[in-house]
N, C-alpha and C. Protein backbone atom coordinates (compact mmCIF):
# COMPACT_ATOMS: atom_id res chain seq x y z
N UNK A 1 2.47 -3.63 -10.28
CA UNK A 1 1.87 -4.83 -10.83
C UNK A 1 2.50 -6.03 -10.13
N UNK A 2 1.58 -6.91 -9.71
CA UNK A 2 1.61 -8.04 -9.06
C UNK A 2 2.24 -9.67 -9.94
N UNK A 3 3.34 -9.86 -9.88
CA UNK A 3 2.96 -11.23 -10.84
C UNK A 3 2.84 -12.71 -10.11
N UNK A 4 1.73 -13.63 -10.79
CA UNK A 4 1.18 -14.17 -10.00
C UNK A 4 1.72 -15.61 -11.19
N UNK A 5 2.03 -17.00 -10.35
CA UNK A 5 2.05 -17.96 -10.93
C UNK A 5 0.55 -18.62 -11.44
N UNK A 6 0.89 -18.90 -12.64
CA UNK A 6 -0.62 -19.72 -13.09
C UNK A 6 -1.23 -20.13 -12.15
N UNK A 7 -0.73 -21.42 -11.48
CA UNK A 7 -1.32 -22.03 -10.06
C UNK A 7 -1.94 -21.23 -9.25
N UNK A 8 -1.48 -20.28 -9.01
CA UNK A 8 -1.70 -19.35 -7.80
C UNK A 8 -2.70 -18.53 -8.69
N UNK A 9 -3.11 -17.74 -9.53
CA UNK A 9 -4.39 -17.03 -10.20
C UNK A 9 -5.31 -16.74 -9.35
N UNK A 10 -6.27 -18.17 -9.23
CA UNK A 10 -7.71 -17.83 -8.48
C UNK A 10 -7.43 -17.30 -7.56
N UNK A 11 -6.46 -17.95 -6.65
CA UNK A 11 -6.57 -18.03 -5.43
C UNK A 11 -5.84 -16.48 -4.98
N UNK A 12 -5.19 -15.89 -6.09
CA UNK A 12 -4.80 -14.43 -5.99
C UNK A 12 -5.78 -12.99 -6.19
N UNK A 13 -6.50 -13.93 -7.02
CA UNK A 13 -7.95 -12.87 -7.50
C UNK A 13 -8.51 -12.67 -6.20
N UNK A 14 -9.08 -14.25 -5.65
CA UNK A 14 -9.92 -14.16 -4.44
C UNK A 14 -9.49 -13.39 -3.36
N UNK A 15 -8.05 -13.28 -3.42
CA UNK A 15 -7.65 -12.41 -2.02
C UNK A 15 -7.72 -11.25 -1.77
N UNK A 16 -7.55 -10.87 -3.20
CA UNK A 16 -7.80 -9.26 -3.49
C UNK A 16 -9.58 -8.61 -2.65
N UNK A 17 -10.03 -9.42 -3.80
CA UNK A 17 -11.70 -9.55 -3.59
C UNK A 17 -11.73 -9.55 -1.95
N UNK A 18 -11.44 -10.58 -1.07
CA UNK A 18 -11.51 -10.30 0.49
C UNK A 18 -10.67 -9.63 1.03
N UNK A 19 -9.75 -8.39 0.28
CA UNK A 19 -8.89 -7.18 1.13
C UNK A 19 -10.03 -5.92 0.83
N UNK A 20 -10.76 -6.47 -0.31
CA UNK A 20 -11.93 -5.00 -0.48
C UNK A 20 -11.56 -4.73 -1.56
N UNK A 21 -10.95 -5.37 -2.39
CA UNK A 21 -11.01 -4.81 -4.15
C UNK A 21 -12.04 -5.51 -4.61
N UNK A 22 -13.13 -5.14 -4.92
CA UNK A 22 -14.19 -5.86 -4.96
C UNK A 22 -14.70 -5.56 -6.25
N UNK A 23 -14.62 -4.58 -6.78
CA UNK A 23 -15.18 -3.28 -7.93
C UNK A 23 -13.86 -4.20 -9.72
N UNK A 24 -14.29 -5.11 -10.18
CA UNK A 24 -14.09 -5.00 -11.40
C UNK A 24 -13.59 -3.88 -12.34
N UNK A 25 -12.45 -3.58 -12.71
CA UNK A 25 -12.07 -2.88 -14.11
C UNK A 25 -11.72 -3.53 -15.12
N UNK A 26 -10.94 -4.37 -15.19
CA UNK A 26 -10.21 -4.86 -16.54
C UNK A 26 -9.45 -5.97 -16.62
N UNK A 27 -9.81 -6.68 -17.92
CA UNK A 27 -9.19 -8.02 -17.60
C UNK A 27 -8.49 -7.94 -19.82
N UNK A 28 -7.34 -8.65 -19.48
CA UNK A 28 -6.87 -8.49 -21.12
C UNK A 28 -5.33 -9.10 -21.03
N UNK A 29 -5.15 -9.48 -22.55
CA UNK A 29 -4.01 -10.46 -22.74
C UNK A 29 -3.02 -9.28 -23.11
N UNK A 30 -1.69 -9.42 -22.95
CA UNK A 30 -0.51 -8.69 -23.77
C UNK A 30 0.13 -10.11 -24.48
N UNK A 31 0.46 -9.72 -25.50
CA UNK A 31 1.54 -10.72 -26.18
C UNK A 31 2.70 -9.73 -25.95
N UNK A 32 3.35 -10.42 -25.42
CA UNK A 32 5.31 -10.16 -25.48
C UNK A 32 5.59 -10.22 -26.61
N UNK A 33 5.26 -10.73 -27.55
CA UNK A 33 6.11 -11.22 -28.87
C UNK A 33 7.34 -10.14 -29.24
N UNK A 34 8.61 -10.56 -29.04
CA UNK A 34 9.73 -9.84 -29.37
C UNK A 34 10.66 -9.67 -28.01
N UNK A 35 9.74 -10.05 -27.07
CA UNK A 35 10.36 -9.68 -26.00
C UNK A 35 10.54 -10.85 -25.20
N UNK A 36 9.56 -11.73 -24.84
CA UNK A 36 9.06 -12.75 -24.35
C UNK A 36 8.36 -13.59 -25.03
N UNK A 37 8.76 -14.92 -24.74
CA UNK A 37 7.93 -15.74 -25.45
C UNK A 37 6.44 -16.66 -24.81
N UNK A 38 5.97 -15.74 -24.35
CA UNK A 38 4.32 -15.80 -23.60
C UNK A 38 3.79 -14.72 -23.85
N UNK A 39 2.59 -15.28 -23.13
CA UNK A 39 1.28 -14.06 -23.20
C UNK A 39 1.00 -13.51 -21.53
N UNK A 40 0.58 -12.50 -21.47
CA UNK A 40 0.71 -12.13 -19.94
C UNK A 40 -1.19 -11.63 -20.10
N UNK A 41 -1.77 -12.48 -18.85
CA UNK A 41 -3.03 -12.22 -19.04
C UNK A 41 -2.84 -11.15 -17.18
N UNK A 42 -4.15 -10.04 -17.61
CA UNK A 42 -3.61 -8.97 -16.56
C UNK A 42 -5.19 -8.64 -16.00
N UNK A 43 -4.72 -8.21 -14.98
CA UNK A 43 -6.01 -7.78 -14.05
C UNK A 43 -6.14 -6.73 -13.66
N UNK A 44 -7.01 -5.97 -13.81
CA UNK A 44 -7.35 -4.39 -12.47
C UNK A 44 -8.21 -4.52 -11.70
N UNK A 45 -8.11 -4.23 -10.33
CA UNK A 45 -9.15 -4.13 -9.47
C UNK A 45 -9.13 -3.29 -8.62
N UNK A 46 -10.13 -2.51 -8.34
CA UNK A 46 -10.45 -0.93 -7.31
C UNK A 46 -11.27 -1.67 -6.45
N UNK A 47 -11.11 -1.09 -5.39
CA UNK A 47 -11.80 -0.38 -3.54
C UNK A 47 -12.65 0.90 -4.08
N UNK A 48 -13.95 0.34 -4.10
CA UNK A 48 -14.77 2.49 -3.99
C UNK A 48 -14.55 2.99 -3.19
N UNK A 49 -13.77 1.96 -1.84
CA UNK A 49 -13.64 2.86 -0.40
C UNK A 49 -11.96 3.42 -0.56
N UNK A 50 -11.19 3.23 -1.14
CA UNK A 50 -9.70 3.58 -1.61
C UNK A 50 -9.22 3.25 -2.96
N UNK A 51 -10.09 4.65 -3.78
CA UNK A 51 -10.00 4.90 -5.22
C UNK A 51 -9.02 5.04 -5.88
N UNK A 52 -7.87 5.30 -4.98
CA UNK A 52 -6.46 5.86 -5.14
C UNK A 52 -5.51 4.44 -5.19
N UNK A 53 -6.05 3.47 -4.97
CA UNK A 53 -5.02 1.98 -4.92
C UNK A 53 -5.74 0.86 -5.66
N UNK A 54 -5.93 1.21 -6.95
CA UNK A 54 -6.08 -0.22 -7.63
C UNK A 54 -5.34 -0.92 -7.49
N UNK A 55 -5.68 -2.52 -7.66
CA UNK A 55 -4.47 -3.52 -7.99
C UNK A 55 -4.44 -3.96 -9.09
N UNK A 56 -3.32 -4.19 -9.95
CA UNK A 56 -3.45 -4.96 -10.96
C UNK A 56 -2.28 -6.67 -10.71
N UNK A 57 -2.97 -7.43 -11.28
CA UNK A 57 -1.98 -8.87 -11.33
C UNK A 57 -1.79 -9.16 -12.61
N UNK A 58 -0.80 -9.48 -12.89
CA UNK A 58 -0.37 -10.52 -14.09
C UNK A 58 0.10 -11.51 -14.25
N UNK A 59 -0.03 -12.91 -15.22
CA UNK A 59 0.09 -13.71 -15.35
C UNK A 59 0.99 -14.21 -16.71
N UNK A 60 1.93 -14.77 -16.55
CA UNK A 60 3.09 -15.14 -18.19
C UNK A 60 2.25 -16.30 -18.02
N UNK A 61 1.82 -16.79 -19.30
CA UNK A 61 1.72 -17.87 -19.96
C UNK A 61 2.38 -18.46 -20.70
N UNK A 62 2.73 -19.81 -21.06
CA UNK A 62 3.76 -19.98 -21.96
C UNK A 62 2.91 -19.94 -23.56
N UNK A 63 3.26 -19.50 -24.29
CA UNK A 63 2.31 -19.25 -25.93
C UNK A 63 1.89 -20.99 -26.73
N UNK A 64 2.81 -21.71 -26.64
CA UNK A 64 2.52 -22.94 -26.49
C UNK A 64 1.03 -23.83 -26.36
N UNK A 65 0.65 -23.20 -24.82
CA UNK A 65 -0.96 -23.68 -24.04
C UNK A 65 -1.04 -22.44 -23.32
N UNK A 66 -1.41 -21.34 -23.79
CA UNK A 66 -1.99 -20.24 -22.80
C UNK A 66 -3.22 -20.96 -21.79
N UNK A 67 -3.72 -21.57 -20.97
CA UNK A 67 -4.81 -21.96 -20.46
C UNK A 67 -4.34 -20.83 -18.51
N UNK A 68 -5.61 -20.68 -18.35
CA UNK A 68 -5.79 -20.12 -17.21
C UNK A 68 -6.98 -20.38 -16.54
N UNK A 69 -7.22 -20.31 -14.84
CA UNK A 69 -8.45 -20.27 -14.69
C UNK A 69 -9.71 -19.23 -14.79
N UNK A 70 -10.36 -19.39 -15.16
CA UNK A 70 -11.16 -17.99 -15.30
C UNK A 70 -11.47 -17.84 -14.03
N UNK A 71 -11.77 -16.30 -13.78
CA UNK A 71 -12.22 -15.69 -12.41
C UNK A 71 -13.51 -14.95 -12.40
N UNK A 72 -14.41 -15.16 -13.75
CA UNK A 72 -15.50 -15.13 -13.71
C UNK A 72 -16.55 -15.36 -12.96
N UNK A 73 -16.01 -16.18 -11.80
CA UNK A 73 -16.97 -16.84 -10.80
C UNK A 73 -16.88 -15.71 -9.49
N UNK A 74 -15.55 -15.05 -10.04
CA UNK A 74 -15.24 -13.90 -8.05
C UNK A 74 -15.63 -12.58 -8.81
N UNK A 75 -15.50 -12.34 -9.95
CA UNK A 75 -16.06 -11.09 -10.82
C UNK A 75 -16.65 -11.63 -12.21
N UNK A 76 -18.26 -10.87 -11.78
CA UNK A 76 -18.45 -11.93 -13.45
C UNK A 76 -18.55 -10.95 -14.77
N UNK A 77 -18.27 -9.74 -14.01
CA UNK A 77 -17.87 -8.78 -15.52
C UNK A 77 -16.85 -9.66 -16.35
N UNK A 78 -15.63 -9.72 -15.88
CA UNK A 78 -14.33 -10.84 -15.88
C UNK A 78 -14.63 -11.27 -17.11
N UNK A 79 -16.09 -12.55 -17.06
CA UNK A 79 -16.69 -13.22 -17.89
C UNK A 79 -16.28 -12.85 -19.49
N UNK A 80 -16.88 -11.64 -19.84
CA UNK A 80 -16.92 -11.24 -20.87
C UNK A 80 -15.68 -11.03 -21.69
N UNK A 81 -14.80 -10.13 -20.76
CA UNK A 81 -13.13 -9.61 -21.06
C UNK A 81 -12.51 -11.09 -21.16
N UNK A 82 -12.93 -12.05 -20.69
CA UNK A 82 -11.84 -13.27 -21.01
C UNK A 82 -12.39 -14.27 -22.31
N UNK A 83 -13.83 -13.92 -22.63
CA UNK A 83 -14.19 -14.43 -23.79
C UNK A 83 -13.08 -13.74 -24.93
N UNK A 84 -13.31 -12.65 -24.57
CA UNK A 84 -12.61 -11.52 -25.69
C UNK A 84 -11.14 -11.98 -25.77
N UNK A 85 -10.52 -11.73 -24.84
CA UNK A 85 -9.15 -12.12 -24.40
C UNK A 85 -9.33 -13.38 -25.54
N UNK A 86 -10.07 -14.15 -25.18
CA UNK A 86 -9.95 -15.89 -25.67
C UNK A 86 -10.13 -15.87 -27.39
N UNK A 87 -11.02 -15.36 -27.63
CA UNK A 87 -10.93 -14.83 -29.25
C UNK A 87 -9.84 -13.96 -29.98
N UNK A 88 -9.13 -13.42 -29.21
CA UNK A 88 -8.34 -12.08 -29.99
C UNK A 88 -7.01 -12.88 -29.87
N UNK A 89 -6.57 -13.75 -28.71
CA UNK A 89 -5.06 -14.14 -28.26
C UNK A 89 -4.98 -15.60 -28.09
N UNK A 90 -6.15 -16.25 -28.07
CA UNK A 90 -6.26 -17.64 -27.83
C UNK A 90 -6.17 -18.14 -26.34
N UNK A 91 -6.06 -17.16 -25.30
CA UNK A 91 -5.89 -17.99 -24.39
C UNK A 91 -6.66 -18.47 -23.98
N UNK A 92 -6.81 -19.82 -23.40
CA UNK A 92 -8.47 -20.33 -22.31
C UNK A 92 -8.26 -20.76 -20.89
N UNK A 93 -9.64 -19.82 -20.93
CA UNK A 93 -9.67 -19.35 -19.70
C UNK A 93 -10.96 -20.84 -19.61
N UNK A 94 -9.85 -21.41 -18.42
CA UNK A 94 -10.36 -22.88 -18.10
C UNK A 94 -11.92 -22.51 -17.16
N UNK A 95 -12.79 -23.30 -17.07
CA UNK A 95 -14.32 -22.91 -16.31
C UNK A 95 -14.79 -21.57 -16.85
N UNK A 96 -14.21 -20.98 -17.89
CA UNK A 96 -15.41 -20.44 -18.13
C UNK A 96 -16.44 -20.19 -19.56
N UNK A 97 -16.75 -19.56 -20.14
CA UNK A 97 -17.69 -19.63 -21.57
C UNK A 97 -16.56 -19.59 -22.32
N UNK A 98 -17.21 -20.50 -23.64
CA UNK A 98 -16.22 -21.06 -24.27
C UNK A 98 -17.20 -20.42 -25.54
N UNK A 99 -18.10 -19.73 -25.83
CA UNK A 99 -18.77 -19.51 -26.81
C UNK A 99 -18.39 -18.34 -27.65
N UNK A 100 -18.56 -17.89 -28.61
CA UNK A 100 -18.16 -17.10 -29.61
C UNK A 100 -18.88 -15.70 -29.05
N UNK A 101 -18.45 -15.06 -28.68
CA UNK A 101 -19.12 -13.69 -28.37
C UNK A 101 -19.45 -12.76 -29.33
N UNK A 102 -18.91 -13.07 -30.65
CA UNK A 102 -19.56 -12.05 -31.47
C UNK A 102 -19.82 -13.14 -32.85
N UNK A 103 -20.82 -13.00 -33.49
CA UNK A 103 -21.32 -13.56 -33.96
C UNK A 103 -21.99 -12.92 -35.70
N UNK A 104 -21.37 -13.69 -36.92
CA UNK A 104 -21.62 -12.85 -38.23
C UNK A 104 -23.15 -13.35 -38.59
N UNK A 105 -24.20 -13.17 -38.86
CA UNK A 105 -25.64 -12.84 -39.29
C UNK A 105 -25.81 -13.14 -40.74
């Protein structure tokens, strides 16, 4: 696992994306709580051409202002997992949907 400074995020996603991790798996918050006092927002990403080397990155947030950029724009599965992320842990994920993904009837 990769750890990546807030600042640095996009611009860590995107690189992946132009080494050929191109293929979306998983995007999701950990709370440290007990251990650390942040939230670590985390990434997976696979090569279909080298199935055997996902990458994953992570990010400490301070719990304070979790804000991040979303990477919804280089994977837009992303999109969804950081809505979720954003409802379950609070973090926001800056540029991207800010809307309630699940919704009571």
């Amino acid at each position: 696992m990769t750890e990546v400074a807030p600042e640095d995020w996009l611009d860590a996603v995107g690189a992946l994306q132009e080494e050929g991790f191109d293929f979306f798996d998983w995007l999701g918050c950990v709370d440290d709580i007990g251990r650390r006092d942040c939230l670590r927002v985390v990434l997976v990403v696979r090569s279909l051409s080298r199935q055997a080397e996902p990458r994953t990155l992570s990010c400490s947030l301070p719990r304070d202002d979790p804000r991040i950029d979303t990477v919804g724009g280089v994977f837009a599965g992303a999109a969804w997992r950081a809505r979720e992320a954003g409802e379950l842990v609070g973090v926001e994920f800056v540029g991207g949907e800010h809307r309630r993904g699940l919704r009571n009837n």
